[in-house]
N, C-alpha and C. Protein backbone atom coordinates (compact mmCIF):
# COMPACT_ATOMS: atom_id res chain seq x y z
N UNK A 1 88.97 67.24 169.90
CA UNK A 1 87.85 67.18 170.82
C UNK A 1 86.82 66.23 170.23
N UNK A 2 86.53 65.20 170.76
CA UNK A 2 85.57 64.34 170.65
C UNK A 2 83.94 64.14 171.32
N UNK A 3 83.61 63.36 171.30
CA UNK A 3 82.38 62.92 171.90
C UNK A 3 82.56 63.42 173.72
N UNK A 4 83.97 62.37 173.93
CA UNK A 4 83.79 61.77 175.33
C UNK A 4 84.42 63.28 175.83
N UNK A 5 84.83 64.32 175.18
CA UNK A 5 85.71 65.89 175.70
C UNK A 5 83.87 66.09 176.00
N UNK A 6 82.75 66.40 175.27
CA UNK A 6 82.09 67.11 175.04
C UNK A 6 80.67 66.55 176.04
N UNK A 7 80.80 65.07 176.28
CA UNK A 7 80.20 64.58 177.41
C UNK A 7 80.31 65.15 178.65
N UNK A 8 81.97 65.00 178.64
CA UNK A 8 82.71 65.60 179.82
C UNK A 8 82.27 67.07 180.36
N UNK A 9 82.18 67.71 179.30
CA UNK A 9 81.71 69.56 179.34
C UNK A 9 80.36 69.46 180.22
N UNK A 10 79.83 68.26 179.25
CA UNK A 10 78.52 68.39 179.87
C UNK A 10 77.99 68.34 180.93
N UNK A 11 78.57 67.26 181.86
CA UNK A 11 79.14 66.58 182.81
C UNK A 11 79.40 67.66 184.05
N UNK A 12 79.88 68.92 183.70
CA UNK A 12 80.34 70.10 184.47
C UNK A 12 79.50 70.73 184.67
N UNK A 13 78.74 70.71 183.29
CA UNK A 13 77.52 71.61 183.55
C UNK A 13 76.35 71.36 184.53
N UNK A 14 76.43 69.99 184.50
CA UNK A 14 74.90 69.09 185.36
C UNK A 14 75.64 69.96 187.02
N UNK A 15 77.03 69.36 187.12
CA UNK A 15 77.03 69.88 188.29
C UNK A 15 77.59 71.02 188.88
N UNK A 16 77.76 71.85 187.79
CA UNK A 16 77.40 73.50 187.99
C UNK A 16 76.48 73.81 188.49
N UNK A 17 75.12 73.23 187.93
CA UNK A 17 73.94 73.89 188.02
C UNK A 17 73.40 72.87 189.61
N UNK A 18 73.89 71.93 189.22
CA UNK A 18 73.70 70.98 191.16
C UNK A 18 73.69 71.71 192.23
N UNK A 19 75.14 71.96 191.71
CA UNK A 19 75.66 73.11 193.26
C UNK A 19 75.32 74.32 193.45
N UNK A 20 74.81 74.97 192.49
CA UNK A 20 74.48 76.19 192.33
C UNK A 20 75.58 77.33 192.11
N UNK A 21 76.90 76.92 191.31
CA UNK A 21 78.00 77.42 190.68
C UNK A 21 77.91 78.12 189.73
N UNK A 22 78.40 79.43 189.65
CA UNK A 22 79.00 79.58 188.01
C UNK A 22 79.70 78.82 187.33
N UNK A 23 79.84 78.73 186.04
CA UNK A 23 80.24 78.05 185.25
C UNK A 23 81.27 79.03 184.16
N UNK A 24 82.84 78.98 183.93
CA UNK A 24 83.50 79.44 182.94
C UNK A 24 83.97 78.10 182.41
N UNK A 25 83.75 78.74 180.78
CA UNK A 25 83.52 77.25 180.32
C UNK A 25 85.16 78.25 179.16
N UNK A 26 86.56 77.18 179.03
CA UNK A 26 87.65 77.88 178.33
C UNK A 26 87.75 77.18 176.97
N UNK A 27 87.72 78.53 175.41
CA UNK A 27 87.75 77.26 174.30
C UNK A 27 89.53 78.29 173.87
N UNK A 28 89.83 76.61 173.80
CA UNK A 28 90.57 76.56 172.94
C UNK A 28 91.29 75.54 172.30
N UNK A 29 91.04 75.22 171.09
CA UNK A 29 90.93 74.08 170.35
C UNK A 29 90.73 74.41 168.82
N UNK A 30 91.47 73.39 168.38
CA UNK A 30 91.50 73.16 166.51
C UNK A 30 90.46 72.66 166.13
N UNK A 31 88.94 72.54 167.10
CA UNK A 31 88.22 71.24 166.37
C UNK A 31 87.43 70.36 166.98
N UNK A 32 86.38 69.87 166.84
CA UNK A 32 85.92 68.43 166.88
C UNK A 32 86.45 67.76 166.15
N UNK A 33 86.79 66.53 166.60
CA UNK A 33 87.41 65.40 166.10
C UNK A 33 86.82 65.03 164.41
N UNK A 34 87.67 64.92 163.72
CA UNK A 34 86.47 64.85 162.00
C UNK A 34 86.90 63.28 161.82
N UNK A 35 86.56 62.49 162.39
CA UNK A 35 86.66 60.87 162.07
C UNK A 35 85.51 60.06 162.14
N UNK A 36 85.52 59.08 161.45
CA UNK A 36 84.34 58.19 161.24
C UNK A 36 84.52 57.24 162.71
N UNK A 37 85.29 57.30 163.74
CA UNK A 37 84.80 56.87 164.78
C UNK A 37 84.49 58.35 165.87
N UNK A 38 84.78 59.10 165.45
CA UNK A 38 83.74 60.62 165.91
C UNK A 38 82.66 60.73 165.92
N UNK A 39 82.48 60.34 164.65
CA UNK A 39 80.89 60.33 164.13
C UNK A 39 79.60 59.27 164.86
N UNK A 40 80.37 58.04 164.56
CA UNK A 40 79.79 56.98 164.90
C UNK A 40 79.82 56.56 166.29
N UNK A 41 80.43 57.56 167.27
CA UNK A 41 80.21 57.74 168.82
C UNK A 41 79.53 58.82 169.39
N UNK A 42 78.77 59.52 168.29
CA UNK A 42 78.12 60.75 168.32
C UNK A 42 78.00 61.59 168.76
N UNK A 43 79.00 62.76 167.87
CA UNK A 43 79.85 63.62 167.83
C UNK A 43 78.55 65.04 167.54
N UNK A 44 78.02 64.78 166.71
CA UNK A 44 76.99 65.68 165.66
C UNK A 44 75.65 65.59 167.30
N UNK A 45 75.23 64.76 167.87
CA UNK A 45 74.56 65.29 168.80
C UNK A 45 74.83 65.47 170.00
N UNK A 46 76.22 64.76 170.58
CA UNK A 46 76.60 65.89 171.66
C UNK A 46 76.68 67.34 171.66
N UNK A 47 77.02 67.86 170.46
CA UNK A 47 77.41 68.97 170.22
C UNK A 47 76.04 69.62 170.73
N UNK A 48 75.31 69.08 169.98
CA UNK A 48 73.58 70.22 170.20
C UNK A 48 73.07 69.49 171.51
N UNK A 49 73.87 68.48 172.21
CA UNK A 49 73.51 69.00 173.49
C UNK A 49 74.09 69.86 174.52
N UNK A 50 75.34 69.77 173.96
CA UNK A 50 76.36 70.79 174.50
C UNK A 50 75.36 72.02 174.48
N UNK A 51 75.12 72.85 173.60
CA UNK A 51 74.03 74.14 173.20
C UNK A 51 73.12 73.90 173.85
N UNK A 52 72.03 73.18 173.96
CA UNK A 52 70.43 72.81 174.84
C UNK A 52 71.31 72.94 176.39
N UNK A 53 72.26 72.29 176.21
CA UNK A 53 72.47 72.25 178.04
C UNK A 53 72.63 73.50 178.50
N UNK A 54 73.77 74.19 177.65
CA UNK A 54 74.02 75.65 178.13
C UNK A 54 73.52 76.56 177.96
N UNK A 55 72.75 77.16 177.14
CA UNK A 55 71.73 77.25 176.94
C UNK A 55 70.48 77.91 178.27
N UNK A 56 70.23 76.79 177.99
CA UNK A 56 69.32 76.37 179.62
C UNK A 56 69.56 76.57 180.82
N UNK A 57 70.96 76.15 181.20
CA UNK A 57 71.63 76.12 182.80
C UNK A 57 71.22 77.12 183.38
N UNK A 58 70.50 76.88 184.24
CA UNK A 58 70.23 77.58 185.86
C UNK A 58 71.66 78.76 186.36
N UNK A 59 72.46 78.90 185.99
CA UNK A 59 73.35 79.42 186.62
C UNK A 59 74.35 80.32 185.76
N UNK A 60 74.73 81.03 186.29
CA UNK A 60 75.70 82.06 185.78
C UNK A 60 76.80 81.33 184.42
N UNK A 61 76.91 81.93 183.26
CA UNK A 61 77.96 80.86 182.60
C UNK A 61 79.13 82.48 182.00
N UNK A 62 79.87 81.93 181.51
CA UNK A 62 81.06 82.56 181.20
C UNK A 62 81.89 81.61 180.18
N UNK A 63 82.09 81.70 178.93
CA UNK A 63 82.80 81.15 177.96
C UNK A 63 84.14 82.28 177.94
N UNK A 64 85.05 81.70 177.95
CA UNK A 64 86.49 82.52 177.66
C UNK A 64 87.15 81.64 176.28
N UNK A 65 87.34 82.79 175.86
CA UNK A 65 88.15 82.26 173.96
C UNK A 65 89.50 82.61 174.32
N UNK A 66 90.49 81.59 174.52
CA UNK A 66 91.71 82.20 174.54
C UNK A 66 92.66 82.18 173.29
N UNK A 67 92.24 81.01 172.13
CA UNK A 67 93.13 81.04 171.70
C UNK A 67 91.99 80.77 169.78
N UNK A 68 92.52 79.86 169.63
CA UNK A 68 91.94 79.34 168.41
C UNK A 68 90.98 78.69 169.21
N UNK A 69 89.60 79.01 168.37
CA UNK A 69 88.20 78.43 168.41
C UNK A 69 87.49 77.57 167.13
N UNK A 70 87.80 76.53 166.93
CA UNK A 70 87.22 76.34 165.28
C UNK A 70 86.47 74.85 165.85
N UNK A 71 85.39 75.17 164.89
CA UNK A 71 84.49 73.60 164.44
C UNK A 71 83.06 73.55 165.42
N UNK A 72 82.63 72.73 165.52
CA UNK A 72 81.40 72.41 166.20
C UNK A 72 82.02 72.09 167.78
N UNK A 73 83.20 71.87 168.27
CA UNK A 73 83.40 71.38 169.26
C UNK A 73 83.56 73.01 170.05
N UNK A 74 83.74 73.84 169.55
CA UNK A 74 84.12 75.50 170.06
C UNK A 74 82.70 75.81 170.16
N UNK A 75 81.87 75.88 169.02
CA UNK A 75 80.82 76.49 169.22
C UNK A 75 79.40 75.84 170.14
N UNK A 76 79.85 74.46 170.72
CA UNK A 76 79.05 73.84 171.22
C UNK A 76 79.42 74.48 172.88
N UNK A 77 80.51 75.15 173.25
CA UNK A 77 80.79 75.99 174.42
C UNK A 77 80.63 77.18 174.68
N UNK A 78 80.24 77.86 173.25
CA UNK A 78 80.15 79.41 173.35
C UNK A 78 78.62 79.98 174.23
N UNK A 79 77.46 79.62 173.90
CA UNK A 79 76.70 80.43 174.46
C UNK A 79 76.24 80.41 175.46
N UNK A 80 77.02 81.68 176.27
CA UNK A 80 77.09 81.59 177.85
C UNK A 80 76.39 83.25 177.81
N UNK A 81 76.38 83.36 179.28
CA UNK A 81 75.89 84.49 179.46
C UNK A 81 76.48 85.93 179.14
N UNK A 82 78.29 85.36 179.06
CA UNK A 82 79.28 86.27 178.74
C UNK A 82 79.97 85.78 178.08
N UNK A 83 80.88 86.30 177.05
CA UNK A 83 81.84 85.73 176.11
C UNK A 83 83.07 86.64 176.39
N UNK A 84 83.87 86.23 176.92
CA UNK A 84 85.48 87.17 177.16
C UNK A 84 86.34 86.85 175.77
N UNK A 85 87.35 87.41 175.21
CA UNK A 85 88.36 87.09 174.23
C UNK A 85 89.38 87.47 175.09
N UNK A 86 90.35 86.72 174.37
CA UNK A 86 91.89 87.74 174.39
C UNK A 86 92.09 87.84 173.36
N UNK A 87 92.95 89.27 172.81
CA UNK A 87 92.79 89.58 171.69
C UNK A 87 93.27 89.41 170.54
N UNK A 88 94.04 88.07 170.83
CA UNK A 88 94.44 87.43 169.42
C UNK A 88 93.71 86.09 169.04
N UNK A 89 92.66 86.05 170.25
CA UNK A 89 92.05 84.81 169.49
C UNK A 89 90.73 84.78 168.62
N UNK A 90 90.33 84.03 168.07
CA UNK A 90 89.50 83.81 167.03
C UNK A 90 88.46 82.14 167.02
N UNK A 91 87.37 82.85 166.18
CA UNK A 91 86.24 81.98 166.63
C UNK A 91 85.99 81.46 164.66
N UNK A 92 85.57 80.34 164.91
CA UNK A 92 85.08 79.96 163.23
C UNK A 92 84.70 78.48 163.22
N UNK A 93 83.72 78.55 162.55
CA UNK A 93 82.80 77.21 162.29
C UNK A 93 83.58 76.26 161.33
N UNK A 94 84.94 76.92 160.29
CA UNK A 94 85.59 76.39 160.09
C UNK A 94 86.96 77.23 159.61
N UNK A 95 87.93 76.82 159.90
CA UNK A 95 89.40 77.15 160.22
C UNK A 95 89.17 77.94 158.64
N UNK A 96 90.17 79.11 158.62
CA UNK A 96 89.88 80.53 156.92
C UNK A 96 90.85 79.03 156.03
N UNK A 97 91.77 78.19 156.36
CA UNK A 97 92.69 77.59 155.56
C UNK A 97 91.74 76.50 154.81
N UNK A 98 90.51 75.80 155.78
CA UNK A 98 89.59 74.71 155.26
C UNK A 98 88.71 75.45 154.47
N UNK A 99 88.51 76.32 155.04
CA UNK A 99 87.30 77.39 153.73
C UNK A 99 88.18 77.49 152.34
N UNK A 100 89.16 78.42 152.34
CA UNK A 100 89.93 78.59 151.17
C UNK A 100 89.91 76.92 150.40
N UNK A 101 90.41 75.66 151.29
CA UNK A 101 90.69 74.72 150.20
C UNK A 101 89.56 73.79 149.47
N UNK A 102 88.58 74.43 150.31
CA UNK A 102 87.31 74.02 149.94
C UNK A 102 86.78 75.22 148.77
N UNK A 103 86.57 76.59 149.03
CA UNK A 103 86.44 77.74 147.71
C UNK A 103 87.56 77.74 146.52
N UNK A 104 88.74 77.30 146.77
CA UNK A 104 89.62 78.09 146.04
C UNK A 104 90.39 76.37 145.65
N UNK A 105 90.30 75.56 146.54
CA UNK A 105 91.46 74.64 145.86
C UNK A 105 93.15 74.68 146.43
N UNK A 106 93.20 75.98 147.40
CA UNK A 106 93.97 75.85 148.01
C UNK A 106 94.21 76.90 149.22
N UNK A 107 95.46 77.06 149.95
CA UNK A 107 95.08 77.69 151.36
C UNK A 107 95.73 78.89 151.06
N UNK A 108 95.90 79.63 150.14
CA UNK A 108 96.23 80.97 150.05
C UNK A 108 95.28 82.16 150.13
N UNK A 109 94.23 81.89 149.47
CA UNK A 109 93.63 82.97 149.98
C UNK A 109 92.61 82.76 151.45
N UNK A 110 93.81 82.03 152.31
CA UNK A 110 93.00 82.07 153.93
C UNK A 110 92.43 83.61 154.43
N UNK A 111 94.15 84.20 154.28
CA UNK A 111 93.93 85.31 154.80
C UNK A 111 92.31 86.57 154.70
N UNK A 112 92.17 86.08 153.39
CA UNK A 112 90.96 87.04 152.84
C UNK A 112 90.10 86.42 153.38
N UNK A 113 89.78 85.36 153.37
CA UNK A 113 88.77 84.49 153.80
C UNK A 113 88.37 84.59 155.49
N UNK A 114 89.16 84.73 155.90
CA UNK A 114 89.05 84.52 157.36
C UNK A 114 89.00 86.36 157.78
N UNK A 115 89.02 87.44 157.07
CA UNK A 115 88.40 88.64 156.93
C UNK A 115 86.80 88.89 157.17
N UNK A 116 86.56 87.72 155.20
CA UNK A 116 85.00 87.92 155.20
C UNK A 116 84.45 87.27 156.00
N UNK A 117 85.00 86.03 156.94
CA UNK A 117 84.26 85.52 157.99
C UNK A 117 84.07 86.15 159.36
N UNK A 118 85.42 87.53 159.01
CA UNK A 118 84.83 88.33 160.73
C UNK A 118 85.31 87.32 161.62
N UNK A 119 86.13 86.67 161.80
CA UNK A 119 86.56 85.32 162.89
C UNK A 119 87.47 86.40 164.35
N UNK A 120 88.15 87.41 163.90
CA UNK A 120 89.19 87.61 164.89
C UNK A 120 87.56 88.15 166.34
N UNK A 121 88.96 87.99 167.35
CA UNK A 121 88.03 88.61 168.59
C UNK A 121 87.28 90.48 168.28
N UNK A 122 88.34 90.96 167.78
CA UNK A 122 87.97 92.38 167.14
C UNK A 122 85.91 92.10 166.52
N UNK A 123 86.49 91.40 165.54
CA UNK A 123 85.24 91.47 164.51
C UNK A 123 83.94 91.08 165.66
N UNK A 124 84.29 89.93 166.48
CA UNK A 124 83.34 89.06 167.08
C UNK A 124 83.06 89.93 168.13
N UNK A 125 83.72 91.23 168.80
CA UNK A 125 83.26 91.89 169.73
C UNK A 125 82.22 92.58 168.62
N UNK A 126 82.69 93.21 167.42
CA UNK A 126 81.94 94.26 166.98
C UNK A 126 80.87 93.57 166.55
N UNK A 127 80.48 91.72 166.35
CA UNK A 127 79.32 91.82 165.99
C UNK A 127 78.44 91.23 166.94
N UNK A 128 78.83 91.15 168.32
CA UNK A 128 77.92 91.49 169.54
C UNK A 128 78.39 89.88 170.02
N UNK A 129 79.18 89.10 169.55
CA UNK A 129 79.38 87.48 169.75
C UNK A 129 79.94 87.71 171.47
N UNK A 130 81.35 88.27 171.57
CA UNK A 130 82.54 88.14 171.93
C UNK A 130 81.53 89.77 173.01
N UNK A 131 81.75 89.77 174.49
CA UNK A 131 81.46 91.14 175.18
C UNK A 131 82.18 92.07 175.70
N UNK A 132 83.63 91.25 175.59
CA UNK A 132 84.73 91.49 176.62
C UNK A 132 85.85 91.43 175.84
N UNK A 133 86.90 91.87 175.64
CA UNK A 133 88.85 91.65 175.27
C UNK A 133 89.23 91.92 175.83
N UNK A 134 90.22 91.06 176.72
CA UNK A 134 90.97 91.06 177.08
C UNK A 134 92.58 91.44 176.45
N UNK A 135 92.54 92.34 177.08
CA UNK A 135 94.18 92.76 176.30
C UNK A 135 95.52 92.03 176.47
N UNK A 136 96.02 91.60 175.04
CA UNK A 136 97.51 90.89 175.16
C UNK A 136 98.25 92.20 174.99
N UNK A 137 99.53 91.55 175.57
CA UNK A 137 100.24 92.80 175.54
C UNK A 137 102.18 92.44 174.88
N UNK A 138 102.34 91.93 174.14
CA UNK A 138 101.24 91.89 172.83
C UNK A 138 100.87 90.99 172.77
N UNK A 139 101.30 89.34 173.23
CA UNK A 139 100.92 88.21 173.30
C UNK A 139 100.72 87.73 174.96
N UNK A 140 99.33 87.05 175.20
CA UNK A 140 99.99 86.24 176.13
C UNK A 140 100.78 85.70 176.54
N UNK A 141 101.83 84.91 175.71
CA UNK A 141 102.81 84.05 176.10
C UNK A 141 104.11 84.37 176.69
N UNK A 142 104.19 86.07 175.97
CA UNK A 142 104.72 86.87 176.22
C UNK A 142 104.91 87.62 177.86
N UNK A 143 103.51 87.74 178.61
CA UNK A 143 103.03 87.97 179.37
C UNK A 143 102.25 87.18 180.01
N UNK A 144 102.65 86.11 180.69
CA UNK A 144 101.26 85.01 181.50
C UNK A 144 101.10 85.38 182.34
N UNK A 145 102.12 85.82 183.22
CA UNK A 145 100.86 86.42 184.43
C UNK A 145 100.61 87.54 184.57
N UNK A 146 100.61 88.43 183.90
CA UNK A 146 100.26 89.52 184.02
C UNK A 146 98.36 89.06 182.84
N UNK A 147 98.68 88.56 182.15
CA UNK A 147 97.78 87.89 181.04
C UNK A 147 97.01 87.21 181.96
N UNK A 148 97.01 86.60 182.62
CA UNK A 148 95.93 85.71 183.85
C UNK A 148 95.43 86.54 184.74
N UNK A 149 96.21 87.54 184.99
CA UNK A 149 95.66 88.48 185.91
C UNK A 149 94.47 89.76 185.81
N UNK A 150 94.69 89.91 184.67
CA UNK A 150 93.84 90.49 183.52
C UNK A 150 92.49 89.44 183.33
N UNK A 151 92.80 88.51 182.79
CA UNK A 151 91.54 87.14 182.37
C UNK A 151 90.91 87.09 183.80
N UNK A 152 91.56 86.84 184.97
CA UNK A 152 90.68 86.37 185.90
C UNK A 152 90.04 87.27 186.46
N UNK A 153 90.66 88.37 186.58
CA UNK A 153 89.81 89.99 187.09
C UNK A 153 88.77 90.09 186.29
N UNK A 154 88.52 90.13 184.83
CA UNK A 154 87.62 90.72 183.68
C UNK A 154 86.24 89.25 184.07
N UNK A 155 86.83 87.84 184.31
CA UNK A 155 85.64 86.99 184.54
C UNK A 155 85.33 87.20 186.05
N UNK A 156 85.42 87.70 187.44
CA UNK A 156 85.23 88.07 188.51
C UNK A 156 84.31 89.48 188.28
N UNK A 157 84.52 90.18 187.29
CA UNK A 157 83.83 91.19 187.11
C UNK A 157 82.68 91.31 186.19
N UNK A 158 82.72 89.88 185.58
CA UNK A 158 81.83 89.54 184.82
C UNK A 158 80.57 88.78 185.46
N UNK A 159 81.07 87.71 187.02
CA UNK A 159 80.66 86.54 187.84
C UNK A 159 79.58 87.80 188.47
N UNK A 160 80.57 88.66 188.88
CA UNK A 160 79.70 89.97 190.18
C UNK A 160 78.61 90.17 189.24
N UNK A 161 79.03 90.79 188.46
CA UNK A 161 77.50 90.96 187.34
C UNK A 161 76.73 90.59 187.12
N UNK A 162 76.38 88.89 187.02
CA UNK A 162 75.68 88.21 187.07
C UNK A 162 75.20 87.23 188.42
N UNK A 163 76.10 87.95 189.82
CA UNK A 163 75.76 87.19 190.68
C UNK A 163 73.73 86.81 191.36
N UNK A 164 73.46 88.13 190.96
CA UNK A 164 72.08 88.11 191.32
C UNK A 164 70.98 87.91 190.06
N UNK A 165 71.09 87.32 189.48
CA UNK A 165 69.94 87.67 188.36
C UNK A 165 69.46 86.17 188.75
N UNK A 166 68.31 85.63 188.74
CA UNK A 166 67.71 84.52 188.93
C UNK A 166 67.74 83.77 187.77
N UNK A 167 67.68 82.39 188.14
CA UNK A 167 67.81 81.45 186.75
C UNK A 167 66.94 81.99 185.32
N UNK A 168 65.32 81.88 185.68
CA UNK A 168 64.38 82.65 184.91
C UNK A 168 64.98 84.00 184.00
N UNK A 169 65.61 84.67 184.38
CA UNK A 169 66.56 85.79 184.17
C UNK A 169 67.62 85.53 183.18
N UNK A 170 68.12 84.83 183.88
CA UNK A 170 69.20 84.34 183.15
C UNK A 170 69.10 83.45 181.47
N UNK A 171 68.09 82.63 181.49
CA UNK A 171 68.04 81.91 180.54
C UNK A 171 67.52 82.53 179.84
N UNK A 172 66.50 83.23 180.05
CA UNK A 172 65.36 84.34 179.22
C UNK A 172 66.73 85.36 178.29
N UNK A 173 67.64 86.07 178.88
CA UNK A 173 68.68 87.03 178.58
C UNK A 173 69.41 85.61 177.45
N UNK A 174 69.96 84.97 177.87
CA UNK A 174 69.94 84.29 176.85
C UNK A 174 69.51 83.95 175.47
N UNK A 175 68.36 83.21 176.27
CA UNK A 175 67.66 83.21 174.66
C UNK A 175 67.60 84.41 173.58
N UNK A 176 67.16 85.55 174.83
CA UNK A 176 67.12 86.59 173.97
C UNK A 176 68.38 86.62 172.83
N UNK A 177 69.29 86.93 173.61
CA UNK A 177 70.46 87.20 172.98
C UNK A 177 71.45 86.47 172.05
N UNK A 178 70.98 84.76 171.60
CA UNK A 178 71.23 84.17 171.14
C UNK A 178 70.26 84.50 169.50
N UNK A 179 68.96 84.60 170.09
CA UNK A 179 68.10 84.76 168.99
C UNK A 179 68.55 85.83 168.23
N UNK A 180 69.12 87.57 168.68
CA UNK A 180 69.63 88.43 167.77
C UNK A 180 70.89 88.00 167.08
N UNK A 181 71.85 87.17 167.74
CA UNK A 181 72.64 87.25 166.48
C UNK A 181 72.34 87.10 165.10
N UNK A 182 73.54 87.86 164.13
CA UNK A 182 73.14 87.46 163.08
C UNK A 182 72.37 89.15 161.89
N UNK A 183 71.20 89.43 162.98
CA UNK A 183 70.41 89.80 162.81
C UNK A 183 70.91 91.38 162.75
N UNK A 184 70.71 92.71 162.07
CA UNK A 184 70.87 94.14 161.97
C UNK A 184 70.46 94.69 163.23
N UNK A 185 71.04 95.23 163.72
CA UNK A 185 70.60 96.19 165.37
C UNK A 185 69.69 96.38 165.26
N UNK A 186 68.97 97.26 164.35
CA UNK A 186 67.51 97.79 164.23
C UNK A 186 66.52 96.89 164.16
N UNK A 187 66.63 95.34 163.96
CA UNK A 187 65.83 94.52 163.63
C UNK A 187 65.46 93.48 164.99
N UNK A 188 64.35 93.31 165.28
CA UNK A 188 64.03 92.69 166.37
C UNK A 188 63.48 91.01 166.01
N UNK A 189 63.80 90.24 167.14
CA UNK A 189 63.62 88.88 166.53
C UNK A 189 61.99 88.91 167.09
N UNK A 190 61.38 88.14 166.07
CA UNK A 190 59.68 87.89 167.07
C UNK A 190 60.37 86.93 167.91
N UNK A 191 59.27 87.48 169.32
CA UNK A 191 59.18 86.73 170.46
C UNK A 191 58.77 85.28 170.34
């Protein structure tokens, strides 16, 4: 995923919010592109406009994680009004194998690593990221349409939910809820 993927996102969003659409925005991906013509087509501030745009949008949003989520190009799609998983996928700012060869020198202790990062959909529901799992049974691939049928019911029931809340509403719930991550339940962010 590059610049011109993340333009493109953006691109959806302008006219999401044109038409007055919801928006399900689907990650699944190894990545932003890590190249010096990535960079130098600017990679590092699409991304944070990817976030300001969505963010902001006037309109209902919905991020679905289906599979692998890693890098700045995943997390520049996540904050929507709802976050669905299925339940073998996973979210991370960087893949448990790049952490390990970066801590350790090599990719064996991924497994542990990608523990203390809390990456699976499990962890990311329990730490308020992820709102929704969708159940594999045991894999999607295993099951696609019964697996789609499931995904598209859980975001229809997610769309109804948010069909009435006004933009003001909407972005405000946002912010809010962007600002607690991170943060201990008991602990409130200043306004």
């Amino acid at each position: 995923m590059g610049p011109a993927a993340l333009r493109e996102a953006r691109r959806s969003m302008a006219l999401a919010q044109e038409l007055h659409l919801p928006l399900v925005l689907v990650i699944d991906t190894v990545g932003a592109a890590l190249s010096k013509e990535a960079e130098e087509r600017g990679l590092a501030p699409e991304i944070a406009r990817c976030i300001a745009d969505l963010v902001t949008l006037n309109t209902p949003t919905i991020s679905v994680l289906l599979g692998q989520g890693t890098g700045g190009g995943a997390l520049a799609l996540l904050p929507a009004d709802r976050v669905l998983a299925a339940t073998n996928a996973w979210l991370a700012p960087l893949p448990p194998e790049g952490a390990s060869a970066i801590v350790y020198r090599d990719t064996d202790h991924a497994p542990e690593l990608a523990a203390a990062q809390r990456i699976s959909a499990a962890d990311l529901h329990t730490d308020g990221i992820v709102d929704r799992i969708v159940e594999e049974h045991p894999d999607a691939a295993a099951e696609p349409h019964e697996f789609a049928h499931r995904m598209v019911t859980a975001i229809a029931t997610e769309l109804t939910a948010l069909a009435d809340r006004t933009p003001e509403t909407l972005r405000r719930s946002r912010a809010a809820r962007y600002r607690r991550l991170g943060l201990p339940a008991t602990q409130s962010h200043p306004g």
